[in-house]
PDB file of N, CA and C in Angstrom:
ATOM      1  N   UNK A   1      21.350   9.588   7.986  1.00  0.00           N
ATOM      2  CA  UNK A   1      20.802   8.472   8.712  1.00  0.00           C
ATOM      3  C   UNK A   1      20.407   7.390   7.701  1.00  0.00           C
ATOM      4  N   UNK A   2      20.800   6.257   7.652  1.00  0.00           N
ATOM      5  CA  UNK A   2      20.380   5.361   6.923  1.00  0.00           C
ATOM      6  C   UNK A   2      19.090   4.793   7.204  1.00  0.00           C
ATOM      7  N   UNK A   3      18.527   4.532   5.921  1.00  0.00           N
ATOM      8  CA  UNK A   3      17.082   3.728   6.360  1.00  0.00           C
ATOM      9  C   UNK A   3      17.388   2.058   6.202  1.00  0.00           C
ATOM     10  N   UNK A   4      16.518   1.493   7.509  1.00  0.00           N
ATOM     11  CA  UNK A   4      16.626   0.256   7.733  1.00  0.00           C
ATOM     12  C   UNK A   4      15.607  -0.738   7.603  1.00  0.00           C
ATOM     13  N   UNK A   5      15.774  -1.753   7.525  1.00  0.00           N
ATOM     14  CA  UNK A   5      14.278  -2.756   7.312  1.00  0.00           C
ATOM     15  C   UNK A   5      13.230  -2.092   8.256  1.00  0.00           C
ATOM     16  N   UNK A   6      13.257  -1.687   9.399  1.00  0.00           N
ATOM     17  CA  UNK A   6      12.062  -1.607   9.836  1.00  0.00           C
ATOM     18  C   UNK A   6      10.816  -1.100   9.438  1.00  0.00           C
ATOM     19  N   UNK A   7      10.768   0.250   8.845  1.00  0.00           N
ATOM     20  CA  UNK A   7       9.922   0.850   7.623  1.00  0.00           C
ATOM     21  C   UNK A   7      10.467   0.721   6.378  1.00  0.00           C
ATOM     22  N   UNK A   8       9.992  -0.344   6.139  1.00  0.00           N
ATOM     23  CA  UNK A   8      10.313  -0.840   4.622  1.00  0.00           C
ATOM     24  C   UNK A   8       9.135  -0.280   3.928  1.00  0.00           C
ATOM     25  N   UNK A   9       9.667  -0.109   2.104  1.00  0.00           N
ATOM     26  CA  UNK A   9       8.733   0.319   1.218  1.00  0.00           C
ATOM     27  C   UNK A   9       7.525  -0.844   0.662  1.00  0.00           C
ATOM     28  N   UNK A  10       6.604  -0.239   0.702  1.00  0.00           N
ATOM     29  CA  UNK A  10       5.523  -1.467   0.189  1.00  0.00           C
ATOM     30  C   UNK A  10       5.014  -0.598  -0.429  1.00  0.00           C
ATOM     31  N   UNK A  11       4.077  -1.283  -2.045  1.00  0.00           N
ATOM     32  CA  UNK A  11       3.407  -1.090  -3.057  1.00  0.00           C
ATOM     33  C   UNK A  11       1.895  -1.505  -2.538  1.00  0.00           C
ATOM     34  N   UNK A  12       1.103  -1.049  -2.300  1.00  0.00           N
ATOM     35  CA  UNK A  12      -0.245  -0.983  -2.304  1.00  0.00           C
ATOM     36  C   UNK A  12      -1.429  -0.949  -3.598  1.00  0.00           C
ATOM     37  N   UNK A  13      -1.773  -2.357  -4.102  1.00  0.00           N
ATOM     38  CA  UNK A  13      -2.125  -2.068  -5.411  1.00  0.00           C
ATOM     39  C   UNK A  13      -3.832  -2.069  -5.076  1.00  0.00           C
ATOM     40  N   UNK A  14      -4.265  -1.433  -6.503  1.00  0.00           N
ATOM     41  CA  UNK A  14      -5.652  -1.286  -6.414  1.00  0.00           C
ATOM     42  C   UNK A  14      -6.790  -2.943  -6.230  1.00  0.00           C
ATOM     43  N   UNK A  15      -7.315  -2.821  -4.879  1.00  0.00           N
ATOM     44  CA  UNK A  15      -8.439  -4.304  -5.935  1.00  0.00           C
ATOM     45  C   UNK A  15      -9.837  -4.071  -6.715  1.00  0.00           C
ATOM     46  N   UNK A  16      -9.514  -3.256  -7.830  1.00  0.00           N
ATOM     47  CA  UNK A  16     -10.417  -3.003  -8.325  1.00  0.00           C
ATOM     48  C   UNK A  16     -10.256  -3.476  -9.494  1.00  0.00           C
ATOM     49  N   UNK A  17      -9.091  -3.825  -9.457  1.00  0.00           N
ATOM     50  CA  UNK A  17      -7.983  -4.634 -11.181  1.00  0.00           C
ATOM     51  C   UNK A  17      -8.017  -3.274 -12.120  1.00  0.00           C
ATOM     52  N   UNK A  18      -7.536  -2.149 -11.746  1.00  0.00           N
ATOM     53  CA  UNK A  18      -6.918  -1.985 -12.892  1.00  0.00           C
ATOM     54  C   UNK A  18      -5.609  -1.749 -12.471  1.00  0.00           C
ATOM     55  N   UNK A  19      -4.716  -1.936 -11.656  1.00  0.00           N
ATOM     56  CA  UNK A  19      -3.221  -1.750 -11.807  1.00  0.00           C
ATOM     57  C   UNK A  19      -2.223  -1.002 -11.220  1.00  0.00           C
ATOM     58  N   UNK A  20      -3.682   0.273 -10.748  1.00  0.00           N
ATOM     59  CA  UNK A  20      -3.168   1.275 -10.358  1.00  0.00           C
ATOM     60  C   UNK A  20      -1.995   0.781  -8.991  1.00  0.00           C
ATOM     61  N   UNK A  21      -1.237   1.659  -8.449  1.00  0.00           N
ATOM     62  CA  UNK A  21      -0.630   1.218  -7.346  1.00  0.00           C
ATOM     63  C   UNK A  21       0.088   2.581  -6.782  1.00  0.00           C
ATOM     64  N   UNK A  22       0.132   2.686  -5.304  1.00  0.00           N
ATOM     65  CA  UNK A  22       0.800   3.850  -4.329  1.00  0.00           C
ATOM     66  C   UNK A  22       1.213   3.386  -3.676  1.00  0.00           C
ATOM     67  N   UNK A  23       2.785   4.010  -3.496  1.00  0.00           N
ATOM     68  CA  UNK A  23       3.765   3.513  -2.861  1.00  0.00           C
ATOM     69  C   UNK A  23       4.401   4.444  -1.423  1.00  0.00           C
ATOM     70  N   UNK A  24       4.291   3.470  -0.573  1.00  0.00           N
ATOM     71  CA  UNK A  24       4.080   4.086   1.163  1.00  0.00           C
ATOM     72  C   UNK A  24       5.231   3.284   2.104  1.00  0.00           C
ATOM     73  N   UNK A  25       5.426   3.824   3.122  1.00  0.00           N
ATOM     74  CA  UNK A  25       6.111   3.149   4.053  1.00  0.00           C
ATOM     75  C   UNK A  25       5.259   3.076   5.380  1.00  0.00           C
ATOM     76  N   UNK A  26       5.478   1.610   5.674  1.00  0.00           N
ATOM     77  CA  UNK A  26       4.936   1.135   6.951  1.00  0.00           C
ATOM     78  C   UNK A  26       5.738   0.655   8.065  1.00  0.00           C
ATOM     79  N   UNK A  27       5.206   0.833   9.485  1.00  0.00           N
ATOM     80  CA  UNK A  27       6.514   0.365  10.653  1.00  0.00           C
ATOM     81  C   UNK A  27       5.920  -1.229  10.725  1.00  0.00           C
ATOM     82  N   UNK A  28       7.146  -1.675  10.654  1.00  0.00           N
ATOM     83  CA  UNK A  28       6.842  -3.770  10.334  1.00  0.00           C
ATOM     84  C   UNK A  28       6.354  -3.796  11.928  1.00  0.00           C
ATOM     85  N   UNK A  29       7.455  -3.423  12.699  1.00  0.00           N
ATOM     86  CA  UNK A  29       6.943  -3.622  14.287  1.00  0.00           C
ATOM     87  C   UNK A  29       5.166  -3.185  14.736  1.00  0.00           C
ATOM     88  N   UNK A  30       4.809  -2.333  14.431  1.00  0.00           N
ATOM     89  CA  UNK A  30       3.313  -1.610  14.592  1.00  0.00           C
ATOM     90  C   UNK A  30       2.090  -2.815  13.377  1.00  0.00           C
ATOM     91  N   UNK A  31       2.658  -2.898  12.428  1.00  0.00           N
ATOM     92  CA  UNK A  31       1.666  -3.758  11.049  1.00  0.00           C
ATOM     93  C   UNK A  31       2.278  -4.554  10.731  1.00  0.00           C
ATOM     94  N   UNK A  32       2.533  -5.681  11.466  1.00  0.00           N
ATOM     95  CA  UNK A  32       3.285  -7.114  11.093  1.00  0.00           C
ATOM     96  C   UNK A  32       2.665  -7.609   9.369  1.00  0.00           C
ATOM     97  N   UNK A  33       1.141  -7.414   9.769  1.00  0.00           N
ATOM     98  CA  UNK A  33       0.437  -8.336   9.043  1.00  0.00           C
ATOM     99  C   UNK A  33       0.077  -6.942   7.212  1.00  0.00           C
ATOM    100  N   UNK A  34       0.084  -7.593   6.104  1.00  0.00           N
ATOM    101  CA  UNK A  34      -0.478  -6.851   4.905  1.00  0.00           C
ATOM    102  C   UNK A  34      -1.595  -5.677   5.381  1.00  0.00           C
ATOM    103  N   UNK A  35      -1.172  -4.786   4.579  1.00  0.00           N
ATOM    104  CA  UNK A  35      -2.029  -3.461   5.213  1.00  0.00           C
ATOM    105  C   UNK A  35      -2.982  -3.431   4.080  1.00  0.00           C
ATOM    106  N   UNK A  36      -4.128  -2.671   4.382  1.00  0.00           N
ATOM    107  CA  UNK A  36      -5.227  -2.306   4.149  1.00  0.00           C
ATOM    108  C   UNK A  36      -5.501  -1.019   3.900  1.00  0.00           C
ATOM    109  N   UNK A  37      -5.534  -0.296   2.883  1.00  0.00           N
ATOM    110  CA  UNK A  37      -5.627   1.322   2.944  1.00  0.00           C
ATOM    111  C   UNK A  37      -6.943   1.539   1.893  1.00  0.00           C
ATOM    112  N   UNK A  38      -8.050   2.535   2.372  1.00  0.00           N
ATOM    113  CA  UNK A  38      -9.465   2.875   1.672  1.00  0.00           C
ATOM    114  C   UNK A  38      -8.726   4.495   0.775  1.00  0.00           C
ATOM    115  N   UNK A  39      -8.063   4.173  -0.845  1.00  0.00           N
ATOM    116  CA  UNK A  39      -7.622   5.634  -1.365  1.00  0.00           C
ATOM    117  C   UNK A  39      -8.288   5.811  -2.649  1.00  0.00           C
ATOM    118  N   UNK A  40      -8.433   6.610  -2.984  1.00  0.00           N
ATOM    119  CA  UNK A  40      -8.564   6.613  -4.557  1.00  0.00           C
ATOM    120  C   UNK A  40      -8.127   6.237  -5.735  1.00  0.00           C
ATOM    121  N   UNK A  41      -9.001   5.530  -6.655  1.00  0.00           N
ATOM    122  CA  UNK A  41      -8.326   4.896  -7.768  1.00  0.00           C
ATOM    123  C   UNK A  41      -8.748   5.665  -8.923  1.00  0.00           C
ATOM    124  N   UNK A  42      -8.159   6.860  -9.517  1.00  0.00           N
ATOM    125  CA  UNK A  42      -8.335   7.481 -10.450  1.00  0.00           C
ATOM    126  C   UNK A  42      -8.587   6.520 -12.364  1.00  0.00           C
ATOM    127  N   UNK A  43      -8.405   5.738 -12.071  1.00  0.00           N
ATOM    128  CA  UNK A  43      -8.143   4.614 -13.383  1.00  0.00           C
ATOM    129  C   UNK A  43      -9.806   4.152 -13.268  1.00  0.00           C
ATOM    130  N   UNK A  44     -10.707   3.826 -11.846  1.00  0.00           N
ATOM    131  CA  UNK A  44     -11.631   3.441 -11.637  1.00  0.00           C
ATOM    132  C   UNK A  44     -12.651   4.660 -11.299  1.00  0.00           C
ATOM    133  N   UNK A  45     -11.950   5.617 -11.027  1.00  0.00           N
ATOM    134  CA  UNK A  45     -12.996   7.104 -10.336  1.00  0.00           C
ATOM    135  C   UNK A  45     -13.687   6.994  -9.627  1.00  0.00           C
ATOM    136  N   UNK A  46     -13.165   6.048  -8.428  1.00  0.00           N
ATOM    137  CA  UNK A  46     -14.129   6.135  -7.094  1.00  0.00           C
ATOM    138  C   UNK A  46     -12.636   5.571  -5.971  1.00  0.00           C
ATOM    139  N   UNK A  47     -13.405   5.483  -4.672  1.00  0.00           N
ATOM    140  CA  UNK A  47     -12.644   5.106  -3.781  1.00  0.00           C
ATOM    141  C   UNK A  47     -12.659   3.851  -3.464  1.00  0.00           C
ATOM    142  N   UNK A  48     -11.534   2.872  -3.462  1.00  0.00           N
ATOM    143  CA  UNK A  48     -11.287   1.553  -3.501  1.00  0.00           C
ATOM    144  C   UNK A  48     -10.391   0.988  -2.311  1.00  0.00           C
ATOM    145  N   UNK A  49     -10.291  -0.488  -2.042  1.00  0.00           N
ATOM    146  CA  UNK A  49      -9.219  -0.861  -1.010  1.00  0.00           C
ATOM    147  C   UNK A  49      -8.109  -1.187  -1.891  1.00  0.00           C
ATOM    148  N   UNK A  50      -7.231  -0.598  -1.365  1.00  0.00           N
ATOM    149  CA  UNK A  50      -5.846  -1.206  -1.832  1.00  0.00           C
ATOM    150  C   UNK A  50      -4.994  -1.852  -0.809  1.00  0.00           C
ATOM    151  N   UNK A  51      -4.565  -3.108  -0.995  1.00  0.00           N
ATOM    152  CA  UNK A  51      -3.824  -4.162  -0.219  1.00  0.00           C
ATOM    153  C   UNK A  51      -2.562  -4.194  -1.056  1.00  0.00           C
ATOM    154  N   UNK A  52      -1.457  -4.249   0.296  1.00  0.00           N
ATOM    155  CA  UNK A  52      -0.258  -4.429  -0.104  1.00  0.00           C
ATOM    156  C   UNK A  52       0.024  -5.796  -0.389  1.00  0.00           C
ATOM    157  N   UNK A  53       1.216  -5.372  -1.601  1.00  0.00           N
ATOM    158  CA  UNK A  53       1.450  -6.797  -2.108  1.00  0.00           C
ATOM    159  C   UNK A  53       3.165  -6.972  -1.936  1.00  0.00           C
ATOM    160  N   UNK A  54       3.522  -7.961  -1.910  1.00  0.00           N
ATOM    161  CA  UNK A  54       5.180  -8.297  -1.262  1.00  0.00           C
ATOM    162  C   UNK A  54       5.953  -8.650  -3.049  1.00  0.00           C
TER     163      UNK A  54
END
């Protein structure tokens, strides 16, 4: 089965600035808009927001 734009890959980087980044797939139809995910930033050692970046 081929994968198609609809769950495209996005990079989710840390805003805590250090760099870190986790890489996820989201449905464009369901999250039009930049996602928001609360994960862990091991570089920072606590739990941070990471926003996807295009």
């Amino acid at each position: 089965m081929a994968r198609n734009e609809l769950r495209p890959v996005v990079k989710l980087r840390s805003t805590a600035g250090t760099g870190y980044t986790y890489v996820t797939r989201k449905n464009r139809r369901n999250d039009p808009d930049r996602m928001t995910l609360r994960k862990f930033d091991p570089v920072a050692g606590r739990h941070v927001d990471f926003r996807e970046e295009r």
